[in-house]
N, C-alpha and C. Protein backbone atom coordinates (compact mmCIF):
# COMPACT_ATOMS: atom_id res chain seq x y z
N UNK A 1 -1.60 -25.81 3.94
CA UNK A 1 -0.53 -26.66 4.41
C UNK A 1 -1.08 -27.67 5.40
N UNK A 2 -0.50 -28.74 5.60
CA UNK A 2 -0.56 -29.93 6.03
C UNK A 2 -0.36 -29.90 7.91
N UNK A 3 -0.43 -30.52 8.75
CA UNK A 3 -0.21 -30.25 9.74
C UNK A 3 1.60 -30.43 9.88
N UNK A 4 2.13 -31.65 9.25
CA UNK A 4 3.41 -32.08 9.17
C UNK A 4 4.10 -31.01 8.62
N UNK A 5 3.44 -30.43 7.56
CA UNK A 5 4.45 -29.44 6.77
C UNK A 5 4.62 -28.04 7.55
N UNK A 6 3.37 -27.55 8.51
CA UNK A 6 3.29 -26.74 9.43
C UNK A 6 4.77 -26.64 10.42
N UNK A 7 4.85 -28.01 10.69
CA UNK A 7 5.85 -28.45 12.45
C UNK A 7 7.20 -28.31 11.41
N UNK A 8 7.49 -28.74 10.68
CA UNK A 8 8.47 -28.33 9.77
C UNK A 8 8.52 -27.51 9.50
N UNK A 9 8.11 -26.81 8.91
CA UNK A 9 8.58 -25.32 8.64
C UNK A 9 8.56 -23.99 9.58
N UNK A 10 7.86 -24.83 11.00
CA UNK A 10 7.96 -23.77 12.24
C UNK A 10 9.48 -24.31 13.08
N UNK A 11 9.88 -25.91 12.80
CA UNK A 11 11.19 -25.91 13.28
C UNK A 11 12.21 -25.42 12.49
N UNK A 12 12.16 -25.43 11.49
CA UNK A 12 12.90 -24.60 10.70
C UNK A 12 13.21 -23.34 10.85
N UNK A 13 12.06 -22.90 10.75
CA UNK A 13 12.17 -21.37 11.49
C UNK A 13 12.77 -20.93 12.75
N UNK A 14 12.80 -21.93 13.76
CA UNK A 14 13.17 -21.86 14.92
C UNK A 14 14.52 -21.90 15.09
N UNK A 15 14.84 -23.58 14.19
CA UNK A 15 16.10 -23.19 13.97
C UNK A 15 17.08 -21.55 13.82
N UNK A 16 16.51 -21.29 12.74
CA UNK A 16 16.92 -20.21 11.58
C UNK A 16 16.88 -19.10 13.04
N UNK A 17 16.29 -19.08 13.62
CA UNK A 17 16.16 -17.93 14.91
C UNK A 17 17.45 -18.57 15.80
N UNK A 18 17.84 -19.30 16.15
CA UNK A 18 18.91 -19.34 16.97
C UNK A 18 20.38 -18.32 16.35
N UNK A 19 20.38 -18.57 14.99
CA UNK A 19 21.31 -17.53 14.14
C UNK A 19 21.23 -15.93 14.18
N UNK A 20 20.05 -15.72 13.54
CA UNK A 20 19.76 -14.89 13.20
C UNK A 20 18.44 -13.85 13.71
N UNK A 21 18.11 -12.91 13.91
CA UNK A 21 16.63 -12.15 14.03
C UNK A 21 16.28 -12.66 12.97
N UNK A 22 15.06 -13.63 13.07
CA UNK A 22 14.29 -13.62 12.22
C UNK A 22 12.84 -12.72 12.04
N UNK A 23 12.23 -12.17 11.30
CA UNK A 23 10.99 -11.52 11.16
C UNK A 23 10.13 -12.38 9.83
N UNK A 24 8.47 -12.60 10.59
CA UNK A 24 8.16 -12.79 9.27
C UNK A 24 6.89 -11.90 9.51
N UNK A 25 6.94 -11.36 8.36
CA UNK A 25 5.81 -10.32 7.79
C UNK A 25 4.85 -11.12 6.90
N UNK A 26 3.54 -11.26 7.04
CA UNK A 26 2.84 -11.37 6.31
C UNK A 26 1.35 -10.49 6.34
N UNK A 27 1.17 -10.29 4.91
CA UNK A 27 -0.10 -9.17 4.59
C UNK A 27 -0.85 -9.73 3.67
N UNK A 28 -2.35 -9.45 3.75
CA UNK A 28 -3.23 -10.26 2.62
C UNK A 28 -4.50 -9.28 2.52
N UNK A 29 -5.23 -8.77 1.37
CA UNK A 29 -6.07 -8.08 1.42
C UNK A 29 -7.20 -9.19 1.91
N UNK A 30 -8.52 -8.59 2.22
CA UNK A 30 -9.62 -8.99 3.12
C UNK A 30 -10.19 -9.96 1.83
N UNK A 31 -10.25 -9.62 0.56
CA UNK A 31 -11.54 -10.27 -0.42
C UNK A 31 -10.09 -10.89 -1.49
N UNK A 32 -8.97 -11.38 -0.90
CA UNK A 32 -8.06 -11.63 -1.55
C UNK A 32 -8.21 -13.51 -1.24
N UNK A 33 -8.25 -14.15 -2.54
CA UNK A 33 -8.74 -15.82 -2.66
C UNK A 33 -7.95 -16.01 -1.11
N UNK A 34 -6.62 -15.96 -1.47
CA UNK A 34 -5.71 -16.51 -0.77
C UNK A 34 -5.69 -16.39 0.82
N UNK A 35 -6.72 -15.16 1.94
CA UNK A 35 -6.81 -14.53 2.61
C UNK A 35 -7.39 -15.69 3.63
N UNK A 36 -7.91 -16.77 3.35
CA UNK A 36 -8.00 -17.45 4.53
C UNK A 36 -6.96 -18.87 5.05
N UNK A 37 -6.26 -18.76 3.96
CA UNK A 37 -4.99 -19.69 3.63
C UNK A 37 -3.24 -19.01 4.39
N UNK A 38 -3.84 -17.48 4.06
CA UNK A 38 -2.69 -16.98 4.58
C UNK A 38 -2.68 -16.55 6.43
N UNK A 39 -4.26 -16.31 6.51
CA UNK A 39 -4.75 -16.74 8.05
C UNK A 39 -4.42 -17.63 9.23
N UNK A 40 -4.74 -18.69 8.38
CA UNK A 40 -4.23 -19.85 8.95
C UNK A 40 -3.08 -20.25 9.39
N UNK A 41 -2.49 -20.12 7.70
CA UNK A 41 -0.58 -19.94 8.47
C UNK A 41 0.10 -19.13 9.23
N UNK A 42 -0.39 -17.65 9.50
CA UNK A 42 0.19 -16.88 10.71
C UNK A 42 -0.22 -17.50 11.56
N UNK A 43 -1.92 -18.20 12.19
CA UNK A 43 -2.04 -18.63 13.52
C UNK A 43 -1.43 -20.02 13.53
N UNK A 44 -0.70 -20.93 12.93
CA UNK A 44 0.05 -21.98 12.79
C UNK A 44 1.18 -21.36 13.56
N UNK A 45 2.10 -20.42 12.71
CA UNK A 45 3.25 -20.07 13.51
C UNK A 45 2.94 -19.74 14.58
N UNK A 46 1.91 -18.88 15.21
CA UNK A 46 1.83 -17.98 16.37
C UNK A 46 1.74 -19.84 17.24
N UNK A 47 0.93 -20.39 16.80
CA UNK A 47 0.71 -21.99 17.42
C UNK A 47 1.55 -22.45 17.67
N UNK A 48 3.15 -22.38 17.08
CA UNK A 48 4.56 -22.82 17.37
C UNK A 48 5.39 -21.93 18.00
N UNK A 49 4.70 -20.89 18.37
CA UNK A 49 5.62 -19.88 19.63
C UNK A 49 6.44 -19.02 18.21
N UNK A 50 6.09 -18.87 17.60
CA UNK A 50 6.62 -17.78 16.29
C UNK A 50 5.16 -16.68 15.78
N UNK A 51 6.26 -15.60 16.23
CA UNK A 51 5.38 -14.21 16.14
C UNK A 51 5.16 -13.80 15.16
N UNK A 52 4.34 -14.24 14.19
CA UNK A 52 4.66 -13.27 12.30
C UNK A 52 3.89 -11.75 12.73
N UNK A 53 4.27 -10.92 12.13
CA UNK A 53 3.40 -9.35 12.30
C UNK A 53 2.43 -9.92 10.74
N UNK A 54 1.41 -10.12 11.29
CA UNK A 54 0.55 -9.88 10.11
C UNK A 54 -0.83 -9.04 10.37
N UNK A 55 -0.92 -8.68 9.28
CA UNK A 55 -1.90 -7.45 8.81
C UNK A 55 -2.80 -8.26 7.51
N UNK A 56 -3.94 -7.81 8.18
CA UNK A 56 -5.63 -7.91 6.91
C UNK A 56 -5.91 -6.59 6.17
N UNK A 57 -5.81 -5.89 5.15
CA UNK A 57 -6.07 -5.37 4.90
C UNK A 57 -7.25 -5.25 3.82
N UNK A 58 -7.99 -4.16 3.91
CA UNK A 58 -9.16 -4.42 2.61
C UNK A 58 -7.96 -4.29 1.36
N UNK A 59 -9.27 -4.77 0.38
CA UNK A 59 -8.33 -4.97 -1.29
C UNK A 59 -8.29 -6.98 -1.53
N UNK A 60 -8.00 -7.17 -2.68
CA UNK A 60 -8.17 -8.35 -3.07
C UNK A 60 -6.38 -9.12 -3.74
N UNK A 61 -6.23 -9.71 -4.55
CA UNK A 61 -5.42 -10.39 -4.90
C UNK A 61 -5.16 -9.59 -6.28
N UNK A 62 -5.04 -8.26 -6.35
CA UNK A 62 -4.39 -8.11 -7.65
C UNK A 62 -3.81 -6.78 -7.72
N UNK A 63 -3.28 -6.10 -9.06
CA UNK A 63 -2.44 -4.95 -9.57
C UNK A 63 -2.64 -3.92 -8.04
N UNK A 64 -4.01 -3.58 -7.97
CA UNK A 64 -4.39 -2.10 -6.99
C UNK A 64 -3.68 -2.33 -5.62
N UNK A 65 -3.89 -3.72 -5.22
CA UNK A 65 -3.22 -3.74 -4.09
C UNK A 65 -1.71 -4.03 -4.07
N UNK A 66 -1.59 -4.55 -4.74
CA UNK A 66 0.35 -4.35 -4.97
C UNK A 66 0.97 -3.27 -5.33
N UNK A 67 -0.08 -2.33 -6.24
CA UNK A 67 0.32 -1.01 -5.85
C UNK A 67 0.66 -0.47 -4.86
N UNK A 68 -0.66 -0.21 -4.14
CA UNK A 68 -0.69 0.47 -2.31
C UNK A 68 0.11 -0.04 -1.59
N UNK A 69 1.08 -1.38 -1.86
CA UNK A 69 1.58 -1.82 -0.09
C UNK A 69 3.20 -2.36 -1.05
N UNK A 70 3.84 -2.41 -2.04
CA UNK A 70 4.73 -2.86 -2.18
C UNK A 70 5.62 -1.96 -1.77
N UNK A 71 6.09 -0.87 -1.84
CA UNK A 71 6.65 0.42 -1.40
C UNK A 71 6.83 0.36 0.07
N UNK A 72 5.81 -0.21 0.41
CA UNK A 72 6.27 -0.40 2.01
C UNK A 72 7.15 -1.45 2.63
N UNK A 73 7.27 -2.49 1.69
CA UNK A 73 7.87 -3.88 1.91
C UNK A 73 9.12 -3.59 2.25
N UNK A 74 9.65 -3.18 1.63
CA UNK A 74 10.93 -2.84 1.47
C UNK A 74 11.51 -2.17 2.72
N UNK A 75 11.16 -1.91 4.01
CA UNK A 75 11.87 -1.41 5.16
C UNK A 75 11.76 -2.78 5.86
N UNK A 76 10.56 -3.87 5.46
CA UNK A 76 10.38 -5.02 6.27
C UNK A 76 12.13 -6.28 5.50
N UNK A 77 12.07 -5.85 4.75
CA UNK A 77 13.77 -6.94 4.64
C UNK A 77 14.11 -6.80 5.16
């Protein structure tokens, strides 16, 4: 993401927090493509005063790890 698209979607969020508890959860295995993309965007939010709980876990971008962690998602809604 873009720096513009960053400030947008962290005021957004901010917004969305005056309503509501917002939580954002994000998780990415360690050797997963996407894992330095999804990095970035938690320390973006944390950069806009928005706390995401995120977690690195080993595992990559496919079936094994959506196995191990989807089951858990589900208390984070």
């Amino acid at each position: 993401m873009h720096e513009q698209e960053l400030t947008a979607v962290s005021d957004q969020l901010k917004d969305a927090m005056g309503c509501v508890t917002l939580r954002v959860y994000l998780d990415v295995g360690r050797n997963d493509s996407l894992a330095s993309g999804v990095e970035a965007f938690a320390a973006a939010l944390e950069a806009h005063d928005l706390k995401p709980a995120f977690h690195l876990y080993p595992g990559e971008h496919n079936r094994l790890y959506w196995r191990a962690h989807t089951a858990g998602y589900r208390w984070k809604l």
